[in-house]
PDB file of N, CA and C in Angstrom:
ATOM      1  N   UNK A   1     142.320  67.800 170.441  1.00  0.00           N
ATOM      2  CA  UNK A   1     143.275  67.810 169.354  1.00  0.00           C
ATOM      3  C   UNK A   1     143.185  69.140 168.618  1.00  0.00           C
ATOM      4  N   UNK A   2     143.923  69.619 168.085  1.00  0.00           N
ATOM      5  CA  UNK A   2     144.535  70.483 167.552  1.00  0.00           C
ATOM      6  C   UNK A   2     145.000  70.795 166.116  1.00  0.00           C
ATOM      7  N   UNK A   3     144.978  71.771 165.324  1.00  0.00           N
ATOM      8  CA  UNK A   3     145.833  71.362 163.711  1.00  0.00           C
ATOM      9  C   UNK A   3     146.704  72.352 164.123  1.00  0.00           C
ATOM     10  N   UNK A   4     148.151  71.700 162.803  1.00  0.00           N
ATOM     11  CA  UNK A   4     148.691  72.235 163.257  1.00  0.00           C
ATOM     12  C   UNK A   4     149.426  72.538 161.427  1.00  0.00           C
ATOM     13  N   UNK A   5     149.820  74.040 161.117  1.00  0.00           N
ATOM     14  CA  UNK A   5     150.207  74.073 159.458  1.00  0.00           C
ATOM     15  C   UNK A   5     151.757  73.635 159.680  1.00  0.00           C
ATOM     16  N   UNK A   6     152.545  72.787 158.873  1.00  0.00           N
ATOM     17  CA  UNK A   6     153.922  73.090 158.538  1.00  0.00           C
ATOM     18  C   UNK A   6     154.499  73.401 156.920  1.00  0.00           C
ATOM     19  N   UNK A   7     155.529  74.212 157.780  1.00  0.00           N
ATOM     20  CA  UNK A   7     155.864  74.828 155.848  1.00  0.00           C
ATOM     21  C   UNK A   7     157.497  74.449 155.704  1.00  0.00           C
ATOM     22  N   UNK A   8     157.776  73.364 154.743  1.00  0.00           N
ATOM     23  CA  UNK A   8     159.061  73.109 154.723  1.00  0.00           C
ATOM     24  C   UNK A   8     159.568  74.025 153.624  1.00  0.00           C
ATOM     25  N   UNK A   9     160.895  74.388 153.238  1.00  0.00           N
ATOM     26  CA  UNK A   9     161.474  74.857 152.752  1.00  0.00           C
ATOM     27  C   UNK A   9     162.594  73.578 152.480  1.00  0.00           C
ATOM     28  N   UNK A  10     162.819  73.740 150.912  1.00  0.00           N
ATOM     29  CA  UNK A  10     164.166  72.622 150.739  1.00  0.00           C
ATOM     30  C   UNK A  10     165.128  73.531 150.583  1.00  0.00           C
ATOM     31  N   UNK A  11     166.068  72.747 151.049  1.00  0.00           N
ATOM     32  CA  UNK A  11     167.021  73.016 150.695  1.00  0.00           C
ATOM     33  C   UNK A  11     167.921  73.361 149.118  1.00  0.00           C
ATOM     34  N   UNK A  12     168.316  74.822 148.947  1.00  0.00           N
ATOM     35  CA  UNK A  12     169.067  74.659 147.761  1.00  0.00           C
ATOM     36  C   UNK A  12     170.263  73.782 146.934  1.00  0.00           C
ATOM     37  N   UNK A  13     169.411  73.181 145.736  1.00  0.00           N
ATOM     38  CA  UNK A  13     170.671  72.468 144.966  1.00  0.00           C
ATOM     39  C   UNK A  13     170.282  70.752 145.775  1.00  0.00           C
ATOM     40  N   UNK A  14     168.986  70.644 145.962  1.00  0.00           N
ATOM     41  CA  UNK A  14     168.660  69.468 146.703  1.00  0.00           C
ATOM     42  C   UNK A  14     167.825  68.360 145.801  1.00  0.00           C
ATOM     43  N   UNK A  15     167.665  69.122 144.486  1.00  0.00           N
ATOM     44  CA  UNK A  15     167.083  68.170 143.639  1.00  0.00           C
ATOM     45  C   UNK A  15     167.035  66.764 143.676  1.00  0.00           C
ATOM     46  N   UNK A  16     168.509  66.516 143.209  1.00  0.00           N
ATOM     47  CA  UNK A  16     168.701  64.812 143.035  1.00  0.00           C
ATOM     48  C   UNK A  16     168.591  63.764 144.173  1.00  0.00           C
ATOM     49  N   UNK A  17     168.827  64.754 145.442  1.00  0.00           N
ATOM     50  CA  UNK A  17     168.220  64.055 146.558  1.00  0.00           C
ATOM     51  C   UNK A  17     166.490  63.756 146.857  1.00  0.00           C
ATOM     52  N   UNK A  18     165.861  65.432 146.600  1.00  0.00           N
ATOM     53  CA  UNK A  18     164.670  64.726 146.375  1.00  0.00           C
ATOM     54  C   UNK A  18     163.962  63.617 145.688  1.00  0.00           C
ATOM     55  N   UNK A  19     164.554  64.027 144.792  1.00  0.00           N
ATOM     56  CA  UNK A  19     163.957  62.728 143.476  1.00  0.00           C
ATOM     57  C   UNK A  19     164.257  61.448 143.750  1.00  0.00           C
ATOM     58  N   UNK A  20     165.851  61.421 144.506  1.00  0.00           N
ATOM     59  CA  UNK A  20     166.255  60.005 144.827  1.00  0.00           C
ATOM     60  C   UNK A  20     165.450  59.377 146.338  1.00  0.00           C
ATOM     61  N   UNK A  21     164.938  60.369 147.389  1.00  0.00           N
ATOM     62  CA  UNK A  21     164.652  59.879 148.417  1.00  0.00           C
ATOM     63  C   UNK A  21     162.909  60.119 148.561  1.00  0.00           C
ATOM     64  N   UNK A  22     162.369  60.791 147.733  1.00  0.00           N
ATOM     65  CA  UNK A  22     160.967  61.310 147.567  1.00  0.00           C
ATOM     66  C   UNK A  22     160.076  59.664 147.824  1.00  0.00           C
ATOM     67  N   UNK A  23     160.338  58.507 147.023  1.00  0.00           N
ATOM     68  CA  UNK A  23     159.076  57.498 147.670  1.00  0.00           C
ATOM     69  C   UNK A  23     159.345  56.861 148.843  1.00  0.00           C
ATOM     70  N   UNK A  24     160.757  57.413 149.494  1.00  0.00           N
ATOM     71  CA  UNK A  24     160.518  56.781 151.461  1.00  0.00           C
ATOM     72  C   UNK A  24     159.857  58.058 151.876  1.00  0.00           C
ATOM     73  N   UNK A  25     159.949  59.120 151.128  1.00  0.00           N
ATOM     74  CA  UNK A  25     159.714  60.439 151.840  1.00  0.00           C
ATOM     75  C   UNK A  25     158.088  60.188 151.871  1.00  0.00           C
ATOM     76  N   UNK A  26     157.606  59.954 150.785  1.00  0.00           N
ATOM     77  CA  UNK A  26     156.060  59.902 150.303  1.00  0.00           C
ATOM     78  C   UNK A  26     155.569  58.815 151.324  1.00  0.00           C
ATOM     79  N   UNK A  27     156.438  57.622 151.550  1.00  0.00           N
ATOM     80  CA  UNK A  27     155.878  56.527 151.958  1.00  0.00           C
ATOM     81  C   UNK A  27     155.499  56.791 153.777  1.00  0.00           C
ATOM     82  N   UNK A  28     156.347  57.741 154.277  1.00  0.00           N
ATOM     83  CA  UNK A  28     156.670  57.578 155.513  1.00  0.00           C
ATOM     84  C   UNK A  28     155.177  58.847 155.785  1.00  0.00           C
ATOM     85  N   UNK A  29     154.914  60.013 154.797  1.00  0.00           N
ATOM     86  CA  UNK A  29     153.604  60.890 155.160  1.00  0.00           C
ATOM     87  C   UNK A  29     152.678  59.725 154.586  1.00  0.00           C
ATOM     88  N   UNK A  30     152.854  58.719 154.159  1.00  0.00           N
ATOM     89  CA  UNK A  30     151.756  57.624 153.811  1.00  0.00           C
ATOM     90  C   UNK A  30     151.092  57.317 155.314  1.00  0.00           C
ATOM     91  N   UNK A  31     151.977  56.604 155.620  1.00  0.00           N
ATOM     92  CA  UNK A  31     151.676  56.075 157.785  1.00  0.00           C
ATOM     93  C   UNK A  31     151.611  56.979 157.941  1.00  0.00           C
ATOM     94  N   UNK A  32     151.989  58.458 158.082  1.00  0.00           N
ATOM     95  CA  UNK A  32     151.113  59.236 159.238  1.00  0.00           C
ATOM     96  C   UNK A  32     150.066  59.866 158.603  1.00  0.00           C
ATOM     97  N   UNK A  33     149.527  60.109 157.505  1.00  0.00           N
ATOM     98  CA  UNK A  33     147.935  59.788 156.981  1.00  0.00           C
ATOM     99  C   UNK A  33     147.393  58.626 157.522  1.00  0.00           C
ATOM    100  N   UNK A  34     147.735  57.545 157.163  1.00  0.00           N
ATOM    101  CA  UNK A  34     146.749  56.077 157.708  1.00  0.00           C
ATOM    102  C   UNK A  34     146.435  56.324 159.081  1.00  0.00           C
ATOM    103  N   UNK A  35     148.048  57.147 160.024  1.00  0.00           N
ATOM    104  CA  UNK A  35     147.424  57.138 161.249  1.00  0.00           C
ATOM    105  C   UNK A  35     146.919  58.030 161.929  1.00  0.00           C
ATOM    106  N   UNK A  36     146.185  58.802 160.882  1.00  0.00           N
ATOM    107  CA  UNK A  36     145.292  59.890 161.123  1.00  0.00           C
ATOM    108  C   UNK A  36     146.070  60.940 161.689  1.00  0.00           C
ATOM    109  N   UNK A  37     147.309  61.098 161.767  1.00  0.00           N
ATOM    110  CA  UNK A  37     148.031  62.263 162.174  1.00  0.00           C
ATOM    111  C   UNK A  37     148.256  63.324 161.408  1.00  0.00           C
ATOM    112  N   UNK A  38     148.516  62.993 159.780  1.00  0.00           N
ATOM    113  CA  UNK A  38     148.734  63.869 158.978  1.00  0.00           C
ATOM    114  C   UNK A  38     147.338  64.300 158.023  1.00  0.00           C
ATOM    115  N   UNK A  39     146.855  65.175 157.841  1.00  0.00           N
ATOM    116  CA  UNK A  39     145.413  65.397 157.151  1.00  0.00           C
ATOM    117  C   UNK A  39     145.591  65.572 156.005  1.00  0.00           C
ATOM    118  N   UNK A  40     146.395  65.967 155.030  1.00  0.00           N
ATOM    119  CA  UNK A  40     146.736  66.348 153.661  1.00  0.00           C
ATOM    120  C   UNK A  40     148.041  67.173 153.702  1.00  0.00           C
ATOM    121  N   UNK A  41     148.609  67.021 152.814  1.00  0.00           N
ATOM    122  CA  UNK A  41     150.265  67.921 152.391  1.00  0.00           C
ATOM    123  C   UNK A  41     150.147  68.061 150.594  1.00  0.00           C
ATOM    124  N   UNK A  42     151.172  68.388 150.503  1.00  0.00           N
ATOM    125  CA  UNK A  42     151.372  68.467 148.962  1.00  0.00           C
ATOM    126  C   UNK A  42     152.966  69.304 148.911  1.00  0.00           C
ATOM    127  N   UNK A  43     153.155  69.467 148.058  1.00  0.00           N
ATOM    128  CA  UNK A  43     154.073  70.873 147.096  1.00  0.00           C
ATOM    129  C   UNK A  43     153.809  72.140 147.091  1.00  0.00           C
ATOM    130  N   UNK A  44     154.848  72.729 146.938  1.00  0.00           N
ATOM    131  CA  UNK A  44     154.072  74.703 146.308  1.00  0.00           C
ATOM    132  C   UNK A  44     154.323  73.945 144.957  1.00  0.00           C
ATOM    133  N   UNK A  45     153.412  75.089 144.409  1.00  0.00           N
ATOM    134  CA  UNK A  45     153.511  75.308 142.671  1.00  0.00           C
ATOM    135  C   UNK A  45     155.081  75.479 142.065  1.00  0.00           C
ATOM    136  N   UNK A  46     155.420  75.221 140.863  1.00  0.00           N
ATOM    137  CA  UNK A  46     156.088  75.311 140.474  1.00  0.00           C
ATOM    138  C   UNK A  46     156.886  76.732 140.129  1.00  0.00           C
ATOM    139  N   UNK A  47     155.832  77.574 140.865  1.00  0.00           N
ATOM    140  CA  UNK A  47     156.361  78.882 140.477  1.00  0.00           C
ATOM    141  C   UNK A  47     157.301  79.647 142.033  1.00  0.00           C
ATOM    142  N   UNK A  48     156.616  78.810 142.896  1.00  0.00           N
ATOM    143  CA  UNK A  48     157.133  79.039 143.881  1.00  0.00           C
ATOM    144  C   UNK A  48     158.210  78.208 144.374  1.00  0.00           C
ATOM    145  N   UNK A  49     159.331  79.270 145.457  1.00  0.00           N
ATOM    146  CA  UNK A  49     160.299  78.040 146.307  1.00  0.00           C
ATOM    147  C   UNK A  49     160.263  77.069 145.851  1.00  0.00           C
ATOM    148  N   UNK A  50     161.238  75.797 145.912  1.00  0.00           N
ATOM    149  CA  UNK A  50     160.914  74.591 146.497  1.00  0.00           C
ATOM    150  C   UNK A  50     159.945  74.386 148.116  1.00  0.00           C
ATOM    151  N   UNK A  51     159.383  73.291 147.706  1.00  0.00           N
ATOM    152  CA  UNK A  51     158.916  72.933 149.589  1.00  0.00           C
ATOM    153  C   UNK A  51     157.458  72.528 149.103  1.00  0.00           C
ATOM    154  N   UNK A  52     156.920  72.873 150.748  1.00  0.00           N
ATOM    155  CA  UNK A  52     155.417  71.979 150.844  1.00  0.00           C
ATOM    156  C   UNK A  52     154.921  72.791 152.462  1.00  0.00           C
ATOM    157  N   UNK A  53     153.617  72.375 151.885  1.00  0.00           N
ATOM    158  CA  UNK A  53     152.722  72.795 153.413  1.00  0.00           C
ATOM    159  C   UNK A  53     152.157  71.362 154.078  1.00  0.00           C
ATOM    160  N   UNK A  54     152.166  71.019 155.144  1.00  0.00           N
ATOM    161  CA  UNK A  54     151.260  69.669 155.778  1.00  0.00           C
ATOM    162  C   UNK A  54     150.523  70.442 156.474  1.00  0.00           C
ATOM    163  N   UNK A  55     149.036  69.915 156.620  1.00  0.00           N
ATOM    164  CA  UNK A  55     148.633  70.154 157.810  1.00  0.00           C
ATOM    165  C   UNK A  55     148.098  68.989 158.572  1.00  0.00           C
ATOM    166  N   UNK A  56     148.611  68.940 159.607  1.00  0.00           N
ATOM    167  CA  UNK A  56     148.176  67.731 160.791  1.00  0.00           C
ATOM    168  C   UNK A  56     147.323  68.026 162.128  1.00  0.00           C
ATOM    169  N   UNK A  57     146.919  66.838 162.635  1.00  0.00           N
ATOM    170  CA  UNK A  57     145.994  67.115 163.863  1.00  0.00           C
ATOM    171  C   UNK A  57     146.926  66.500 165.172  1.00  0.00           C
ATOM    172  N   UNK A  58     147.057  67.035 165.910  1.00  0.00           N
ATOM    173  CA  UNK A  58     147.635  66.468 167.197  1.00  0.00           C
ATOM    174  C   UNK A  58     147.630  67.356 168.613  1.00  0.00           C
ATOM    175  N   UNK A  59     148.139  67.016 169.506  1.00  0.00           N
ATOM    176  CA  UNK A  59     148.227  67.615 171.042  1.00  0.00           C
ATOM    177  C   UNK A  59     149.395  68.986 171.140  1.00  0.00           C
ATOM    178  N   UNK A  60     150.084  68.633 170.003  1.00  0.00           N
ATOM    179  CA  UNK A  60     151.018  69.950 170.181  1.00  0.00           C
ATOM    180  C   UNK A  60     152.214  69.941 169.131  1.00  0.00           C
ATOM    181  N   UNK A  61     152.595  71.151 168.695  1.00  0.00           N
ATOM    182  CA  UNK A  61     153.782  71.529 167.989  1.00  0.00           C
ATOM    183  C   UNK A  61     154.926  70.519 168.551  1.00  0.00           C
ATOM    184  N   UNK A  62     155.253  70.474 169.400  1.00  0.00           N
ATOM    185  CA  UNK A  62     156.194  69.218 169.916  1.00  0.00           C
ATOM    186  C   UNK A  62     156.054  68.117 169.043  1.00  0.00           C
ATOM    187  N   UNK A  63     155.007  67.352 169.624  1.00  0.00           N
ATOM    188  CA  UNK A  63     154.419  66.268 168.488  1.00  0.00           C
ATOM    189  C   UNK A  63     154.895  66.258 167.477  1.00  0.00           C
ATOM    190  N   UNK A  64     154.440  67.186 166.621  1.00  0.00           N
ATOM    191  CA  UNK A  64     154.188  67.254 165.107  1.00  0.00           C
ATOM    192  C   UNK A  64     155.642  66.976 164.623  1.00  0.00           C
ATOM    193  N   UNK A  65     156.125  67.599 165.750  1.00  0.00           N
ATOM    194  CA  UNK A  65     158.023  68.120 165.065  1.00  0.00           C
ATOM    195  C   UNK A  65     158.794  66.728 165.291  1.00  0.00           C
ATOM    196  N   UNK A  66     158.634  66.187 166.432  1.00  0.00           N
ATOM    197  CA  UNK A  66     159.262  64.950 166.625  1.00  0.00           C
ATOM    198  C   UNK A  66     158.750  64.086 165.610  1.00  0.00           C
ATOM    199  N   UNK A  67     157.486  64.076 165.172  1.00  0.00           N
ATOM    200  CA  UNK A  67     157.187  62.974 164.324  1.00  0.00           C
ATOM    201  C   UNK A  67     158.240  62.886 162.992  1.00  0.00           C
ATOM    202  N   UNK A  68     157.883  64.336 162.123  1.00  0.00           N
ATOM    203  CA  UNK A  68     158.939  65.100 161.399  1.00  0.00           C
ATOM    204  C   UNK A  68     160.248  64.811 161.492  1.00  0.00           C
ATOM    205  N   UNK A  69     160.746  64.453 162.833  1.00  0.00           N
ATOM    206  CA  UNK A  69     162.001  64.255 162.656  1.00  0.00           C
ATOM    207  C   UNK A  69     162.505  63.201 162.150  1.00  0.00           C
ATOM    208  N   UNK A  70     161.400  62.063 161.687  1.00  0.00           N
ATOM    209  CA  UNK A  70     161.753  61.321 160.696  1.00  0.00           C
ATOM    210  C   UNK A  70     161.882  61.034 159.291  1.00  0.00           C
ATOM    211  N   UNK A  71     161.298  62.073 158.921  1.00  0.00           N
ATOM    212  CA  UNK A  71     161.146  62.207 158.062  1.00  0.00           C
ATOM    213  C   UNK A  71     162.159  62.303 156.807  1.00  0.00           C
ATOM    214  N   UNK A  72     162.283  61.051 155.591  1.00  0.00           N
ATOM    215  CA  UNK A  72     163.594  61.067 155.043  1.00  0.00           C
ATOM    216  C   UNK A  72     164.365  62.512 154.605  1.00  0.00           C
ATOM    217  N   UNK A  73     163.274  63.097 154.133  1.00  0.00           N
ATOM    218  CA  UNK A  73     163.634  63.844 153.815  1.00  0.00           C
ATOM    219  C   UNK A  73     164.394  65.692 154.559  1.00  0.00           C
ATOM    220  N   UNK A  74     163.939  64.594 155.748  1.00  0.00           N
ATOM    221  CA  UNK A  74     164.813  65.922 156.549  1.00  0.00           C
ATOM    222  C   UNK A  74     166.292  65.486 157.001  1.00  0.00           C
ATOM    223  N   UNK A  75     166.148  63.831 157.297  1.00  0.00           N
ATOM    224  CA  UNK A  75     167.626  63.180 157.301  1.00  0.00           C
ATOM    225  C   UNK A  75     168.375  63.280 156.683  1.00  0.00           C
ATOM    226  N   UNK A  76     168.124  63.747 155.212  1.00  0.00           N
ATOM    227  CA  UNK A  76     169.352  63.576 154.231  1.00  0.00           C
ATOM    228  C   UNK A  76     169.480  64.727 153.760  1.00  0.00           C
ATOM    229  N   UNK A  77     168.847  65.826 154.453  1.00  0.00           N
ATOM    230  CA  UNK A  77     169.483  67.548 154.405  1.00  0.00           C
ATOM    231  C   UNK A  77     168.356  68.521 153.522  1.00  0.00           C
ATOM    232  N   UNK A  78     167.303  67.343 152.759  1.00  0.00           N
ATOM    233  CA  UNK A  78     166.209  67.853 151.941  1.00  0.00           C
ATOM    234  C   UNK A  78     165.523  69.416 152.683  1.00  0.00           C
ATOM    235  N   UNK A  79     164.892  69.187 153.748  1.00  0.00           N
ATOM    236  CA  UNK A  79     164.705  70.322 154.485  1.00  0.00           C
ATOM    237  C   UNK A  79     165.270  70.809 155.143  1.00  0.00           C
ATOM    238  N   UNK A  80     165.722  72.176 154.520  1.00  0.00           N
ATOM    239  CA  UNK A  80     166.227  73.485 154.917  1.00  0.00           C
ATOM    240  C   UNK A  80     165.845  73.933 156.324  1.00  0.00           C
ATOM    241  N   UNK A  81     164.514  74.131 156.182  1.00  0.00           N
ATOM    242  CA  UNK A  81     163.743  74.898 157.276  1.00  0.00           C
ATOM    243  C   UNK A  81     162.684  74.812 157.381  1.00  0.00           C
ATOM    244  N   UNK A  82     161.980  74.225 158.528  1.00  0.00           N
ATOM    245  CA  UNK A  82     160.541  73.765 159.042  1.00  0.00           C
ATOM    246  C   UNK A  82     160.207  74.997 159.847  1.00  0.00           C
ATOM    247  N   UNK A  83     158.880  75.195 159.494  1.00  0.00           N
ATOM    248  CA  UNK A  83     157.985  76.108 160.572  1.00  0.00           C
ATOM    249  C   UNK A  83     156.683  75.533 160.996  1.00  0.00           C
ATOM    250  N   UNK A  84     156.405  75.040 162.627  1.00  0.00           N
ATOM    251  CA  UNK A  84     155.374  74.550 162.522  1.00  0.00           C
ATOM    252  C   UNK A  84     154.386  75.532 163.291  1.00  0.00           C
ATOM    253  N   UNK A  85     153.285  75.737 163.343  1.00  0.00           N
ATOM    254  CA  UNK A  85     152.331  76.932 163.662  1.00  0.00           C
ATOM    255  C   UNK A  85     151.280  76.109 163.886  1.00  0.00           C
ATOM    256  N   UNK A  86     150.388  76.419 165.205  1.00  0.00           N
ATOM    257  CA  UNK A  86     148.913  76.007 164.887  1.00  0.00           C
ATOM    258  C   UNK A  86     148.209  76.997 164.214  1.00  0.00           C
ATOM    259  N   UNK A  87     147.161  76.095 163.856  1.00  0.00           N
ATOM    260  CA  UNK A  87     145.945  76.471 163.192  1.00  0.00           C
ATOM    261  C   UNK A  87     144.440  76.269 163.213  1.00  0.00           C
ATOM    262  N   UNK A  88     144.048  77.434 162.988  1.00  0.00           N
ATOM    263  CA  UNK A  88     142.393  77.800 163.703  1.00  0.00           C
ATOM    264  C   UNK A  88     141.557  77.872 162.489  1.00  0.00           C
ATOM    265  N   UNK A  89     140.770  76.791 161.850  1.00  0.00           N
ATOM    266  CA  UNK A  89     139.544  76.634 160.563  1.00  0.00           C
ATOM    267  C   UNK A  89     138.226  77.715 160.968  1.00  0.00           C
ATOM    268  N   UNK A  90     138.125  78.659 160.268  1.00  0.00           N
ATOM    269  CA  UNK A  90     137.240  79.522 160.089  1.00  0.00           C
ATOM    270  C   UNK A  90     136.423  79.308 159.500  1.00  0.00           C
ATOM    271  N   UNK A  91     136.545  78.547 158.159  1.00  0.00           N
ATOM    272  CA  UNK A  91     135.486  78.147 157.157  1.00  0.00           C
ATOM    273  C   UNK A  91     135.708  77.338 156.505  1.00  0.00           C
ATOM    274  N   UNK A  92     134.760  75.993 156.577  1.00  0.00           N
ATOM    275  CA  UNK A  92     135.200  74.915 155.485  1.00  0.00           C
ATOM    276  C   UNK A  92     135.584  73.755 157.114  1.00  0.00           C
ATOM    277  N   UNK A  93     136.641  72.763 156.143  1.00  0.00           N
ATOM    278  CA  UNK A  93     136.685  71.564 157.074  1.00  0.00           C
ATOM    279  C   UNK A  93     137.738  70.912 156.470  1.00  0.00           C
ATOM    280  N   UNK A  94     138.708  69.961 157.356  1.00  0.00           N
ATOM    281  CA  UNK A  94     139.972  69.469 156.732  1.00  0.00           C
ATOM    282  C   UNK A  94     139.693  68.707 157.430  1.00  0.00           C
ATOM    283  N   UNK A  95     139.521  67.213 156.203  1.00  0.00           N
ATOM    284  CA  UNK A  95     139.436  65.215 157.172  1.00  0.00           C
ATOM    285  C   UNK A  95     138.120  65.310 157.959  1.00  0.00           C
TER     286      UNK A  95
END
């Protein structure tokens, strides 16, 4: 297994959608935490973009993206633009 970083970008002028679709959005990175696929996500700061970083463990960028593709918040136009990249831990430990 593998990690892998993703960096969403929302979409502009996507507010009221976030806010309106954010606890299926929350609920659905809920199950793929429980199922050990997703390791931690969050937000940027408020100073930055809209968006968020995940990082997950799996067999491949494929994976990660198909899982993603359920994600409410990409169904209802919330994300702009996904980049998914693996990633190599140098120091420290994630999960």
């Amino acid at each position: 297994m593998s990690l892998f970083t993703v960096f969403y970008t929302y979409a502009e002028g996507s507010d009221d959608k976030r806010d309106e679709h954010r606890p299926a959005h929350r609920a659905f990175l809920r199950e793929l935490h429980d199922a050990g696929k997703l390791k931690v996500c969050g937000p940027w700061g408020p100073e930055e973009a809209p968006g968020g970083m995940l990082i997950f463990e799996g067999e491949s960028a494929t994976e990660i993206g198909e899982l993603l593709d359920d994600d409410p918040f990409r169904q209802v136009g919330v994300v702009a633009d996904r980049a998914i990249r693996s990633w190599g831990i140098v120091i420290g430990a994630v999960g």
